[in-house]
Protein backbone atom coordinates (compact mmCIF):
# COMPACT_ATOMS: atom_id res chain seq x y z
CA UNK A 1 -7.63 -4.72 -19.55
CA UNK A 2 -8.66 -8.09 -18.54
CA UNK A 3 -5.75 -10.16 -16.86
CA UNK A 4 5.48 -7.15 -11.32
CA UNK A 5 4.90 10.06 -1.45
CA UNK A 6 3.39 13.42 -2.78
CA UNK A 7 2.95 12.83 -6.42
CA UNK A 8 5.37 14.54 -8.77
CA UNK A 9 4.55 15.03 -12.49
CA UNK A 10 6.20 12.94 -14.86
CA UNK A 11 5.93 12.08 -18.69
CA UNK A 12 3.69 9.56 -19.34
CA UNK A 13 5.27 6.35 -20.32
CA UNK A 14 4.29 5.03 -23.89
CA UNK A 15 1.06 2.54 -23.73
CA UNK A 16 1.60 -0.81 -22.78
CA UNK A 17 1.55 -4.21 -25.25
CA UNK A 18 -1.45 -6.54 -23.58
CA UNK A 19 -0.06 -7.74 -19.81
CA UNK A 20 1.23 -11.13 -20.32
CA UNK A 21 -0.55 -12.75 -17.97
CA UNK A 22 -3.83 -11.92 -20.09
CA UNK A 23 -1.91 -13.13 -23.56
CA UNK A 24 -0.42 -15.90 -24.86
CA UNK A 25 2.69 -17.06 -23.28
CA UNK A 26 4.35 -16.82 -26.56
CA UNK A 27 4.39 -13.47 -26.20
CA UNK A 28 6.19 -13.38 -22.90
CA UNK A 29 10.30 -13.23 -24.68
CA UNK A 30 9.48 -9.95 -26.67
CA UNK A 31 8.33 -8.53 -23.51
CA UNK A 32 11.14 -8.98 -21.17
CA UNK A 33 14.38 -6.61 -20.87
CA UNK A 34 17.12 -7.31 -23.69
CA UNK A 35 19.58 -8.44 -20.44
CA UNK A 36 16.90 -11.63 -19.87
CA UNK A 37 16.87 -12.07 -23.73
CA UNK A 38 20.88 -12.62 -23.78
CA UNK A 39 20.74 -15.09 -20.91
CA UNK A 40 23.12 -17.42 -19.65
CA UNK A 41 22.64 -21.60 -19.73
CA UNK A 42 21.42 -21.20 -16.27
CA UNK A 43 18.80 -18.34 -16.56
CA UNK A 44 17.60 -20.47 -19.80
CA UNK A 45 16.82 -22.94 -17.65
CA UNK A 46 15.28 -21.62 -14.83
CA UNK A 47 13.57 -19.34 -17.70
CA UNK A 48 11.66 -22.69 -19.29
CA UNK A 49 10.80 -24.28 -16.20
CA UNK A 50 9.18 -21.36 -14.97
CA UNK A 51 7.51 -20.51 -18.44
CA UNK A 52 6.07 -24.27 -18.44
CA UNK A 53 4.79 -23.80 -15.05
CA UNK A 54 2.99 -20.64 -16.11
CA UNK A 55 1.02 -22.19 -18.71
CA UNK A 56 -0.93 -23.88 -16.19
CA UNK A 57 -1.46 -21.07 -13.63
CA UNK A 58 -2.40 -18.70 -16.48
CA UNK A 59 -5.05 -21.28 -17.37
CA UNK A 60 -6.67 -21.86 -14.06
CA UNK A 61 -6.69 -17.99 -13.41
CA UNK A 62 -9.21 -17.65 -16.39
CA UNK A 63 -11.36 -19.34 -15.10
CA UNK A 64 -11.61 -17.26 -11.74
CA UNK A 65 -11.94 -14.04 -13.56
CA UNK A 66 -14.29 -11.91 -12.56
CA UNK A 67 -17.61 -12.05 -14.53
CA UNK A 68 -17.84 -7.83 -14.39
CA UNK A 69 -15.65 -5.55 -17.10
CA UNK A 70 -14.56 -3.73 -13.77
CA UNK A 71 -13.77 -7.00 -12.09
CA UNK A 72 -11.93 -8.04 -14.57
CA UNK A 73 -9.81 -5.00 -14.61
CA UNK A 74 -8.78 -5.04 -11.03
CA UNK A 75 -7.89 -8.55 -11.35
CA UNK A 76 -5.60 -7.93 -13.70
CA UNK A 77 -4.09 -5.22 -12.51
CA UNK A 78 -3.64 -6.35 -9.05
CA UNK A 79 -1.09 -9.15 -10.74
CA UNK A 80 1.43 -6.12 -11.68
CA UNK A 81 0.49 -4.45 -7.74
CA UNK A 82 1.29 -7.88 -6.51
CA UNK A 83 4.63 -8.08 -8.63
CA UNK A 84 5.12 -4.78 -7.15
CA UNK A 85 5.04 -5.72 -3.66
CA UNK A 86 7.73 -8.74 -4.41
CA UNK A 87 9.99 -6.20 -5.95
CA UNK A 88 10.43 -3.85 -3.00
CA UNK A 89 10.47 -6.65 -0.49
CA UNK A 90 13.46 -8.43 -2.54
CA UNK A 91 15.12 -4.73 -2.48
CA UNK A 92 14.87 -4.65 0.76
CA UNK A 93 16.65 -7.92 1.93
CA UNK A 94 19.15 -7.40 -0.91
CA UNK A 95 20.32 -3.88 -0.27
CA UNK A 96 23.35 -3.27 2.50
CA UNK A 97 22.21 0.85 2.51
CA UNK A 98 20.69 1.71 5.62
CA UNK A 99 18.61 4.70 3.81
CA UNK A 100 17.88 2.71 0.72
CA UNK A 101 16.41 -0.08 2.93
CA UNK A 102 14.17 1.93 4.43
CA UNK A 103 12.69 3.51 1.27
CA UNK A 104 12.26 0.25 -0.10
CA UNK A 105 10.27 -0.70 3.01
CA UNK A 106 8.41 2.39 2.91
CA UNK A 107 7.25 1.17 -0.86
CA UNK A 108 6.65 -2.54 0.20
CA UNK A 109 4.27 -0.88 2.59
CA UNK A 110 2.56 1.00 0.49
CA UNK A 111 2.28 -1.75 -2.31
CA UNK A 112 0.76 -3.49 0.20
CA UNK A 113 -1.73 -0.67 1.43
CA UNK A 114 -2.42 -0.88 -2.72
CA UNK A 115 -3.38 -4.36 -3.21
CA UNK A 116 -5.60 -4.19 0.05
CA UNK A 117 -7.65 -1.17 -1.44
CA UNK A 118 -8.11 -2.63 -4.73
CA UNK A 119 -8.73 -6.45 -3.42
CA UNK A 120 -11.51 -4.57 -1.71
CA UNK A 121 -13.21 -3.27 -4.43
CA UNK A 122 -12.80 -6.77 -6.36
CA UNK A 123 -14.60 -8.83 -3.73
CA UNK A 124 -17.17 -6.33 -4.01
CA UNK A 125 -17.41 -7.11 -7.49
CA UNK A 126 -17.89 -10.89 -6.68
CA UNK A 127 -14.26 -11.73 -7.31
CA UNK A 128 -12.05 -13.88 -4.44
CA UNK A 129 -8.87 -12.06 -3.44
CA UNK A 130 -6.01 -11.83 -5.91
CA UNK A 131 -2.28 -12.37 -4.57
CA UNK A 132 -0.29 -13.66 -7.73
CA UNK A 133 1.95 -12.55 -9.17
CA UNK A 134 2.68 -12.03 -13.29
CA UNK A 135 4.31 -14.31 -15.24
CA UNK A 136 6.81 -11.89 -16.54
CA UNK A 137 7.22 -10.90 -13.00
CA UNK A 138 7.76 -14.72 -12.12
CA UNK A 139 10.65 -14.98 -15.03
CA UNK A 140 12.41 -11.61 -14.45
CA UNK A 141 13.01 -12.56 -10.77
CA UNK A 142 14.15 -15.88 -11.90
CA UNK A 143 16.25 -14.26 -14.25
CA UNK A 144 17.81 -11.60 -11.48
CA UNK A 145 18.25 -14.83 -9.66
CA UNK A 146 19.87 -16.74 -11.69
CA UNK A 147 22.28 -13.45 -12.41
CA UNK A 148 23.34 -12.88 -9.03
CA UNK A 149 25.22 -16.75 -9.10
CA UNK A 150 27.57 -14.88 -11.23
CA UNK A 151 27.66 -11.02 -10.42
CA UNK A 152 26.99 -9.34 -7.27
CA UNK A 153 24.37 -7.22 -6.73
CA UNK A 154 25.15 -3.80 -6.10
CA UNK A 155 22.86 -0.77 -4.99
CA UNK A 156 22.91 0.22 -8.51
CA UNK A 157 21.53 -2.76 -9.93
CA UNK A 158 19.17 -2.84 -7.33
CA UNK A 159 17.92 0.62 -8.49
CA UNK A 160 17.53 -0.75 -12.24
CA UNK A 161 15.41 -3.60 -11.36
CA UNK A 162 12.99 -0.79 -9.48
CA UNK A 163 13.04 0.62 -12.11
CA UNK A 164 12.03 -1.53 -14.42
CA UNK A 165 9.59 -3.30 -12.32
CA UNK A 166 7.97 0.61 -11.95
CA UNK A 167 7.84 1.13 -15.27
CA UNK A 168 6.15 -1.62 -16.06
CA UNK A 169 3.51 -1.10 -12.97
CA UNK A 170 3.02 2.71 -14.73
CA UNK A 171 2.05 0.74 -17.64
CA UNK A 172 -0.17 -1.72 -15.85
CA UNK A 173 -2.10 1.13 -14.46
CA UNK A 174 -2.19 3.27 -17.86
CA UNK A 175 -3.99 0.13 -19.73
CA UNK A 176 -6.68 0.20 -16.36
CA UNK A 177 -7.31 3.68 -17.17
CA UNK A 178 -7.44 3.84 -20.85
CA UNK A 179 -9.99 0.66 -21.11
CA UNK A 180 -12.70 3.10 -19.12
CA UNK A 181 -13.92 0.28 -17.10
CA UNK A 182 -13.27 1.88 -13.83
CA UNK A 183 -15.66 4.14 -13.13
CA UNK A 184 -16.70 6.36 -9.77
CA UNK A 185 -14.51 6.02 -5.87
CA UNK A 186 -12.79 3.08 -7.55
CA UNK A 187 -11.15 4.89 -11.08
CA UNK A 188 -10.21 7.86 -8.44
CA UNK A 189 -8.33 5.35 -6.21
CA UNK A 190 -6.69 3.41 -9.25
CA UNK A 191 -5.88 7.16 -10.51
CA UNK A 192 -4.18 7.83 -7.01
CA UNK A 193 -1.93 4.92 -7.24
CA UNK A 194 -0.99 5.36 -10.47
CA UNK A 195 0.26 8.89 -9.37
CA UNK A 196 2.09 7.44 -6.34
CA UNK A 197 3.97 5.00 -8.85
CA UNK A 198 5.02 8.13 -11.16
CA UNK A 199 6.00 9.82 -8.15
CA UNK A 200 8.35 6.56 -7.16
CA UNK A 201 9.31 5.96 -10.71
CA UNK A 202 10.88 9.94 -10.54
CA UNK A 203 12.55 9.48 -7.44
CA UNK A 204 14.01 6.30 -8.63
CA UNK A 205 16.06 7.58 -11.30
CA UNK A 206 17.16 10.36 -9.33
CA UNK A 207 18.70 7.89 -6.76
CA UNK A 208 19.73 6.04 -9.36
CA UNK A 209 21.45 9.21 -11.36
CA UNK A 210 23.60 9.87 -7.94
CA UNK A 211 25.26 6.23 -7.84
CA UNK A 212 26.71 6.89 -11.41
């Protein structure tokens, strides 16, 4: 892949389509949730702009990539650990439950304590600290954005767009692993995370099961 707790088991989620900060941007639309590919004037709009804008920042990233296979790889993923740490932050100023809140702080934390470890072994590799952000990750929260002009956001929704940003972190982390670039201290830590994020992912739904 080149470029958003105790663990629990959890079924693996089916391999990922190439991130889409790594691919064309044409490929962005087939990627996204069928709610952002029904969406209104507005999220349209903000949808474009921000798709226009990304064509230029996926462009100058390439050309800070890593020169290493392994380099490369942490760059990449570190865009989805990045998206991950937006996600939990916006949960956290968005939700009005006082328990909620504070597991979504707990996971901003840890998101965090990810992106530190792995930025680590990148600069070791000769690579300059990565904090963006994907581009899907960049149009989803425009999306949500755009959304929340017209419908509140309730704890439930709140839950979905964990969710969904976990899932697709669980598949960030699968395409690491199955490229066999990460090798040694650094594939263990990677293999940690990705743990941590199926253990998240699980408690997730749960939460999610007990506000239906």
């Amino acid at each position: 892949m080149k470029k958003n707790q105790p663990s629990d088991n959890t079924a693996a989620t089916p391999r990922p389509k190439r991130p889409v900060a790594q691919g064309s941007v044409g490929g962005v639309r087939g990627q996204l949730p069928t709610t952002v590919k029904k969406t209104s004037t507005v999220g349209k709009i903000v949808g474009g702009a921000l798709l226009a804008v990304g064509v230029a920042l996926v462009a100058r990233r390439r050309k800070s990539v890593p020169a290493t296979d392994q380099g490369a790889t942490l760059d990449e993923l570190l865009y989805f650990v990045n998206d991950r740490i937006e996600g939990y932050q916006r949960a956290v100023a968005e939700s009005h439950d006082a328990e909620l809140r504070g597991y979504y702080k707990q996971l901003a934390s840890q998101s965090q304590q990810f992106a530190t470890d792995l930025n680590t072994y990148l600069t070791r590799e000769g690579g300059k600290r990565e904090t963006s952000t994907t581009l899907k990750g960049k149009l989803y929260r425009a999306w949500m954005d755009a959304k929340a002009v017209v419908t509140a956001r309730d704890e439930k929704s709140i839950l979905s767009s964990n969710i969904y940003g976990e899932e697709w972190a669980l598949k960030a982390y699968q395409e690491a692993l199955a490229e066999r670039t990460l090798t040694g201290l650094l594939r263990q830590a990677v293999e940690r995370q990705y743990a941590l994020s199926q253990h998240t992912y699980d408690r997730l739904k749960k939460l999610k099961a007990k506000q239906e």
